[in-house]
Structures are given as C-alpha cells and as structure tokens.
N, C-alpha and C. Protein backbone atom coordinates (compact mmCIF):
# COMPACT_ATOMS: atom_id res chain seq x y z
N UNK A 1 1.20 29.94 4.98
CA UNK A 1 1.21 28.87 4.01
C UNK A 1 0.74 27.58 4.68
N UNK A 2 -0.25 26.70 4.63
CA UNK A 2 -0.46 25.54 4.95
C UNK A 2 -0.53 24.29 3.82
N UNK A 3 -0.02 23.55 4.67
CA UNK A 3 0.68 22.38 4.46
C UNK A 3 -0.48 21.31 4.20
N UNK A 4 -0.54 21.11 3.26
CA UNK A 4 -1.50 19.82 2.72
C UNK A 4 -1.09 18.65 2.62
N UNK A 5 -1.43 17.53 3.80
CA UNK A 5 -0.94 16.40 3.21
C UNK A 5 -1.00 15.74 2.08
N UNK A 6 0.39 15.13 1.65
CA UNK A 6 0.53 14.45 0.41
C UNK A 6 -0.45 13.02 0.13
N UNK A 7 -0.72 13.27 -0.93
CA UNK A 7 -1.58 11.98 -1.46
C UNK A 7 -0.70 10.48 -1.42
N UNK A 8 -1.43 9.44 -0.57
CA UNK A 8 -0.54 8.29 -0.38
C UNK A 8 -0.11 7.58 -1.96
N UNK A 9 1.09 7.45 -1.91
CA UNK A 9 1.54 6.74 -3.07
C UNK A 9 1.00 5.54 -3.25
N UNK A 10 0.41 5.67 -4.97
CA UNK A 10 -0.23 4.04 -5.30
C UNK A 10 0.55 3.13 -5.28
N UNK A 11 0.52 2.17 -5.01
CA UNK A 11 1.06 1.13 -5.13
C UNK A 11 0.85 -0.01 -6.43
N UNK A 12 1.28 -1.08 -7.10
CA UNK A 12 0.68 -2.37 -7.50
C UNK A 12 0.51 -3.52 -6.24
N UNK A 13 -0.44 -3.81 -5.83
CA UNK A 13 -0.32 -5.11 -5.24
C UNK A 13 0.10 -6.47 -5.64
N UNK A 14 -0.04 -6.99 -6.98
CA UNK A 14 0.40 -7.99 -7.38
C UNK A 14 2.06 -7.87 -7.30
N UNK A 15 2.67 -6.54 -7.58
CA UNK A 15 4.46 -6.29 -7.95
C UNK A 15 4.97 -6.85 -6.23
N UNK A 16 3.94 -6.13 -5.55
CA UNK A 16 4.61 -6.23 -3.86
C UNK A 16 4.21 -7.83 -3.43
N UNK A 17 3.28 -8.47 -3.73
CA UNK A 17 3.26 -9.74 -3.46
C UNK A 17 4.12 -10.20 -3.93
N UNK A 18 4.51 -9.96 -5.64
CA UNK A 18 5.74 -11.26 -6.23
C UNK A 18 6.96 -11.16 -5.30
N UNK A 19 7.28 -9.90 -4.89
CA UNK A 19 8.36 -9.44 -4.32
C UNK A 19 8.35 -9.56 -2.42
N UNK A 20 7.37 -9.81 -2.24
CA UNK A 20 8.01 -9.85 -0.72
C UNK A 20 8.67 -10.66 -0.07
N UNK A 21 8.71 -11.60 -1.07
CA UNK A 21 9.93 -13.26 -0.39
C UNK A 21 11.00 -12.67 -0.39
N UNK A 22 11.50 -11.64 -1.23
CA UNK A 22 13.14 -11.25 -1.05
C UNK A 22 13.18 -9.89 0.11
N UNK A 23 11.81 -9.79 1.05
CA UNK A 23 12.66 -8.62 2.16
C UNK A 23 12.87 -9.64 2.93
N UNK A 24 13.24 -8.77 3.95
CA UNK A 24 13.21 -8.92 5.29
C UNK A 24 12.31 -8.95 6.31
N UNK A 25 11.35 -8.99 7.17
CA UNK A 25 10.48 -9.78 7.92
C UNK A 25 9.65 -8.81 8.57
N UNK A 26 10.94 -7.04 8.65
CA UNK A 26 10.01 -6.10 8.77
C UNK A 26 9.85 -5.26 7.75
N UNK A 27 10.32 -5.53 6.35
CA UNK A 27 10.02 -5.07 5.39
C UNK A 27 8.69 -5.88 4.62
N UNK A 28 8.83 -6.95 4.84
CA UNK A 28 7.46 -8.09 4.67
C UNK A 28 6.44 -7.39 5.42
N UNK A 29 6.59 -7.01 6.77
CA UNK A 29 5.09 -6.59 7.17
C UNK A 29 4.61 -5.32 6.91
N UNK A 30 5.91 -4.28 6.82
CA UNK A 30 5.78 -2.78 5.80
C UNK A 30 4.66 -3.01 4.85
N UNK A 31 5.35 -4.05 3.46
CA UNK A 31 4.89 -4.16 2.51
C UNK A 31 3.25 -4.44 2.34
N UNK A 32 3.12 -5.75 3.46
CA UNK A 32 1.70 -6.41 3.08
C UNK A 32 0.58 -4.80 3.95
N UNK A 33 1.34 -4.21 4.52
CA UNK A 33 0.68 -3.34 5.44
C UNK A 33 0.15 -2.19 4.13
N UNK A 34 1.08 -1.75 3.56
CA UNK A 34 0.82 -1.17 2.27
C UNK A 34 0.15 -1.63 1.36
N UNK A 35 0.27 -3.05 1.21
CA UNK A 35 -0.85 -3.52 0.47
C UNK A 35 -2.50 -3.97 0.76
N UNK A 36 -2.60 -3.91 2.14
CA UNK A 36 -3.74 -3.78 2.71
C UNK A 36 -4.52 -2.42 2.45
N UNK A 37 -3.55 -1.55 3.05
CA UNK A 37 -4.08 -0.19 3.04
C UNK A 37 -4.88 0.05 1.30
N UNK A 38 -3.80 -0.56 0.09
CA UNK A 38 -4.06 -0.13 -1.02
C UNK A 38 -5.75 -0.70 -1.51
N UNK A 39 -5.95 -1.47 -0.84
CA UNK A 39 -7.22 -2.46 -1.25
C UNK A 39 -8.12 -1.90 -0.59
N UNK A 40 -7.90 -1.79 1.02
CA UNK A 40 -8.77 -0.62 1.62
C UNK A 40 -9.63 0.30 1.01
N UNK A 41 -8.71 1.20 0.28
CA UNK A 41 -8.81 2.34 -0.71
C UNK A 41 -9.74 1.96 -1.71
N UNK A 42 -9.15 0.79 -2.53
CA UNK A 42 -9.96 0.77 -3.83
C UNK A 42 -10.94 0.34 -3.48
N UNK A 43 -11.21 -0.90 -2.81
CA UNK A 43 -12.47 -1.03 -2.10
C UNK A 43 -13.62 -0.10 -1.51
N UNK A 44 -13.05 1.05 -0.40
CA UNK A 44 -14.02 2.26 -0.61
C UNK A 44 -14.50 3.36 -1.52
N UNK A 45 -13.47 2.81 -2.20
CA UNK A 45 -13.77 3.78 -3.93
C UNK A 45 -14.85 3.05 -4.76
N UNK A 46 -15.31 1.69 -4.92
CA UNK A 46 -16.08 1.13 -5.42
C UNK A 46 -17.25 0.98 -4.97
N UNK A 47 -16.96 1.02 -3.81
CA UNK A 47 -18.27 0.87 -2.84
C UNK A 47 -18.89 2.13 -2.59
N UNK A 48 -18.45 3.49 -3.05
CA UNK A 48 -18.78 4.71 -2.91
C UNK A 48 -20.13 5.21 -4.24
C-alpha cells in the first residue's frame, strides 16, 4: 500500500491576516508562513 501525500490544506489569507494579532509570536510566524506558502501556490497556478 503506498502512502500518498496529503494535499496541503487551503487556507483564506485575508481570515489569517485579520486574526494574527490574537496569537502568539510563534503562532504569528506559523501563520504568515502559511500564508506565504498559500500565495506561492496561487501564484504558480496563474502563472502556469
């Protein structure tokens, strides 16, 4: 049986911006890190 990695969960970027004033400082850099990655994505999807 092989194991297929899971498809990264979408995110909203605007929900994680309104919201990152209430983490914590390594949940702030989690977040914007996730939200980088998410733009990444759509960005090479458009550009494809």
């Amino acid at each position: 049986m092989s194991k297929t990695p899971k498809p990264p969960v979408r995110i909203n970027p605007d929900t994680v911006i309104d919201q990152v004033n209430e983490l914590e400082r390594e949940e702030q850099i989690a977040a914007l890190e996730q939200v980088h990655s998410e733009l990444t994505t759509r960005l090479s999807r458009t550009q494809a």
